[in-house]
Structures are given as C-alpha cells and as structure tokens.
Protein backbone atom coordinates (compact mmCIF):
# COMPACT_ATOMS: atom_id res chain seq x y z
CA UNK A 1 116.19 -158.70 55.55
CA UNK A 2 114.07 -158.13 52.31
CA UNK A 3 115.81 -157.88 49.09
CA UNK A 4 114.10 -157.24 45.54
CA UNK A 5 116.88 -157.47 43.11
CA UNK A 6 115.70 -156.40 39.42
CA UNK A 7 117.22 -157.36 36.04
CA UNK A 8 116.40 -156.94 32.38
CA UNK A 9 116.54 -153.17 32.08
CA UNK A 10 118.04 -151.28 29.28
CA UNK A 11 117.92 -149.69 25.91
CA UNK A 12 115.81 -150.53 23.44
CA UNK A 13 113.58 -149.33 19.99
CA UNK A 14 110.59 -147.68 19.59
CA UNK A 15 108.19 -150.80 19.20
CA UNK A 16 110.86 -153.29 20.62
CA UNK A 17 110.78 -155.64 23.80
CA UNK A 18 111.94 -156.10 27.55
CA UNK A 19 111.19 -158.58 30.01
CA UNK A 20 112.10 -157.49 33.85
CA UNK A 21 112.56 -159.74 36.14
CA UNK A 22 112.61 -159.44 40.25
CA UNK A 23 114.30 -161.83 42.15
CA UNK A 24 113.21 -161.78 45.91
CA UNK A 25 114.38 -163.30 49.11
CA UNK A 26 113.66 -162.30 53.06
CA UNK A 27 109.48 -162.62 52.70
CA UNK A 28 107.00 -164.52 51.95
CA UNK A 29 106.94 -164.33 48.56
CA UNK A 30 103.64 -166.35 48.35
CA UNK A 31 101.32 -164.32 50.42
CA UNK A 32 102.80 -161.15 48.83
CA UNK A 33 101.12 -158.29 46.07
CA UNK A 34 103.87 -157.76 43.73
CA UNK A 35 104.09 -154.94 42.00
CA UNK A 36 106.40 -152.75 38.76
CA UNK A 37 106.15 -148.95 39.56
CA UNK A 38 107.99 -146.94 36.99
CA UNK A 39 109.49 -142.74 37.59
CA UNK A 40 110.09 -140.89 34.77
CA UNK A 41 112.15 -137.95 34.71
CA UNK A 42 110.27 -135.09 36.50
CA UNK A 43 107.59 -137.19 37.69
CA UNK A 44 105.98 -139.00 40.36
CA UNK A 45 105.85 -142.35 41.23
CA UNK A 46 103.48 -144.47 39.46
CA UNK A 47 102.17 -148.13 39.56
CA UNK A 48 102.65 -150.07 36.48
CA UNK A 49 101.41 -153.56 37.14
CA UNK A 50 100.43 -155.62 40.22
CA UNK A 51 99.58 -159.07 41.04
CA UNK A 52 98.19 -160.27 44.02
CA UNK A 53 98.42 -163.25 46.19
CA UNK A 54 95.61 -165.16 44.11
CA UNK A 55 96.75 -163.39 41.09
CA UNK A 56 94.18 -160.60 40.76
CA UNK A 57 96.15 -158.47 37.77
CA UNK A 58 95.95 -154.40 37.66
CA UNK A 59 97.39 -152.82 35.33
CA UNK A 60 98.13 -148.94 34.69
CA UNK A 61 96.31 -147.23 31.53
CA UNK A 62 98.64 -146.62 29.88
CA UNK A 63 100.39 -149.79 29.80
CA UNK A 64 97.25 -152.11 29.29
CA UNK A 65 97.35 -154.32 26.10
CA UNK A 66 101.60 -154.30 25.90
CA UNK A 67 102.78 -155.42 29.16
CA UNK A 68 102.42 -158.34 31.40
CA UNK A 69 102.86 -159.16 34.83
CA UNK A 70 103.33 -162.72 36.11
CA UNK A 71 104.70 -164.44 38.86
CA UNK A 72 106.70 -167.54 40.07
CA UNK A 73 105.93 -168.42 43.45
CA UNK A 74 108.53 -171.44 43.68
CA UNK A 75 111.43 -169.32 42.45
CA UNK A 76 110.59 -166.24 44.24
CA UNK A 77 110.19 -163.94 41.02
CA UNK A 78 108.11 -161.71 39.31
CA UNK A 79 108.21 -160.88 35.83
CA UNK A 80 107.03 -157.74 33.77
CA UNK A 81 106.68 -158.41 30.13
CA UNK A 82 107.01 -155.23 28.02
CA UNK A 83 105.88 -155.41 24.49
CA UNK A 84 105.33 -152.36 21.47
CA UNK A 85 107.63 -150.12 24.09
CA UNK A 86 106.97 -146.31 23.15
CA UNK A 87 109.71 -143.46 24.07
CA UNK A 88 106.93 -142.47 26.59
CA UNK A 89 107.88 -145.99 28.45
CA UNK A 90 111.33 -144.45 29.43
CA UNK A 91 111.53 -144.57 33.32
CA UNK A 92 113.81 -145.67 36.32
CA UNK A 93 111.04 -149.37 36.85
CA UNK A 94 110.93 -150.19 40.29
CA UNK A 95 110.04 -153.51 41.94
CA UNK A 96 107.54 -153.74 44.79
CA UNK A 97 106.77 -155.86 47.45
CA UNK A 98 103.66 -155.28 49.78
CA UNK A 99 103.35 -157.41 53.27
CA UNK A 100 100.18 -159.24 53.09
CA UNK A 101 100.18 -158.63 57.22
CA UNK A 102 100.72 -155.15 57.26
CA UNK A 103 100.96 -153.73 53.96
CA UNK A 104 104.31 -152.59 54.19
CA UNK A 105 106.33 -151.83 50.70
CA UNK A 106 109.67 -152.98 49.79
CA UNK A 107 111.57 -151.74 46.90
CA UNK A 108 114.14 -153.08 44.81
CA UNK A 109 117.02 -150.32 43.60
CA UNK A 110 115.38 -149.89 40.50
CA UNK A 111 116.68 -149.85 36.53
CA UNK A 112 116.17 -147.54 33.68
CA UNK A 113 114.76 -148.46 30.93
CA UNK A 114 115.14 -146.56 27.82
CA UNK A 115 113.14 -146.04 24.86
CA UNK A 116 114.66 -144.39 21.87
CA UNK A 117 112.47 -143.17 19.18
C-alpha cells in the first residue's frame, strides 16, 4: 500500500519561509518522479515542482527562482523548499508520486499552506 505522508505546512508572512517535506513508503521511491502540486481555493490542480528519477527538475512559472525541490532517495523523502512566499502561494500542497512502470499517481492528503499579507 502507497502512503505519501506530508509535513511542514502552515501559516506564514508575506516574504517568509516553509520547507515541506513527504515521507513515502509502499514504492519504489528510487525509480519514482516526485512531484508538489498545489489547489487554491476555486481552482484547479496545478503542478508545482517535480523531480525525476535522475533528477531532471521542472518547475511551475510562477514558482521558479523561490522554491526548491529535492529529494532523498535513502530516506524515502522529498522536500519542497519555499522561499519569498507571496499571499498568491496560499493553497491546499499536495504530494505526488508517479510509477516509473506505469505512470500511475499517488497522492498524499495534502496541507494548507497559508500566506498572510
């Protein structure tokens, strides 16, 4: 059974700092794309960050320059840095797991993160 259990959310300042973490177990972690998608309120879906398997980095507009994706094989995590947040960051952030065999996604619960201005 594949979990992705996500920590690190929360409140925070314009300008200030979170780092996410996701914590997963029931895959092969290694051979994995992890991803952070983010849903604000009243919108879709959207990809944040993703790292690949050989570490191949995407990142999202909007996001590019202020947050950082990274990954920990050994311990199973992956890690989204956020930096200079912006009230426009406010979301429910969701961690994502594709199957390198068949590309199927896994999701953790996901946590808010807030953005006061």
């Amino acid at each position: 059974q594949v979990q992705l259990v996500e920590s690190g959310g929360g409140l925070v300042q314009t300008g200030g700092s979170l780092r996410r973490s996701c914590a997963a177990s029931g895959i092969f972690f290694s051979t994995a794309t992890m991803a952070w998608y983010r849903q604000a309120p009243g919108k879709q879906r959207e990809l944040v960050a993703a790292i690949t398997s050989d570490y191949s980095i995407h990142y999202a507009d909007s996001v590019k320059g202020r947050f950082t994706i990274s990954r920990e094989n050994a311990k199973n995590l992956v890690f989204l840095q956020m930096n200079t947040l912006k009230p426009e960051d406010t979301a429910v952030y969701y961690c994502n797991s594709r199957r390198s065999y068949d590309n199927r996604d896994f999701w953790g619960r996901g946590t808010k993160v807030t953005v006061s201005s």
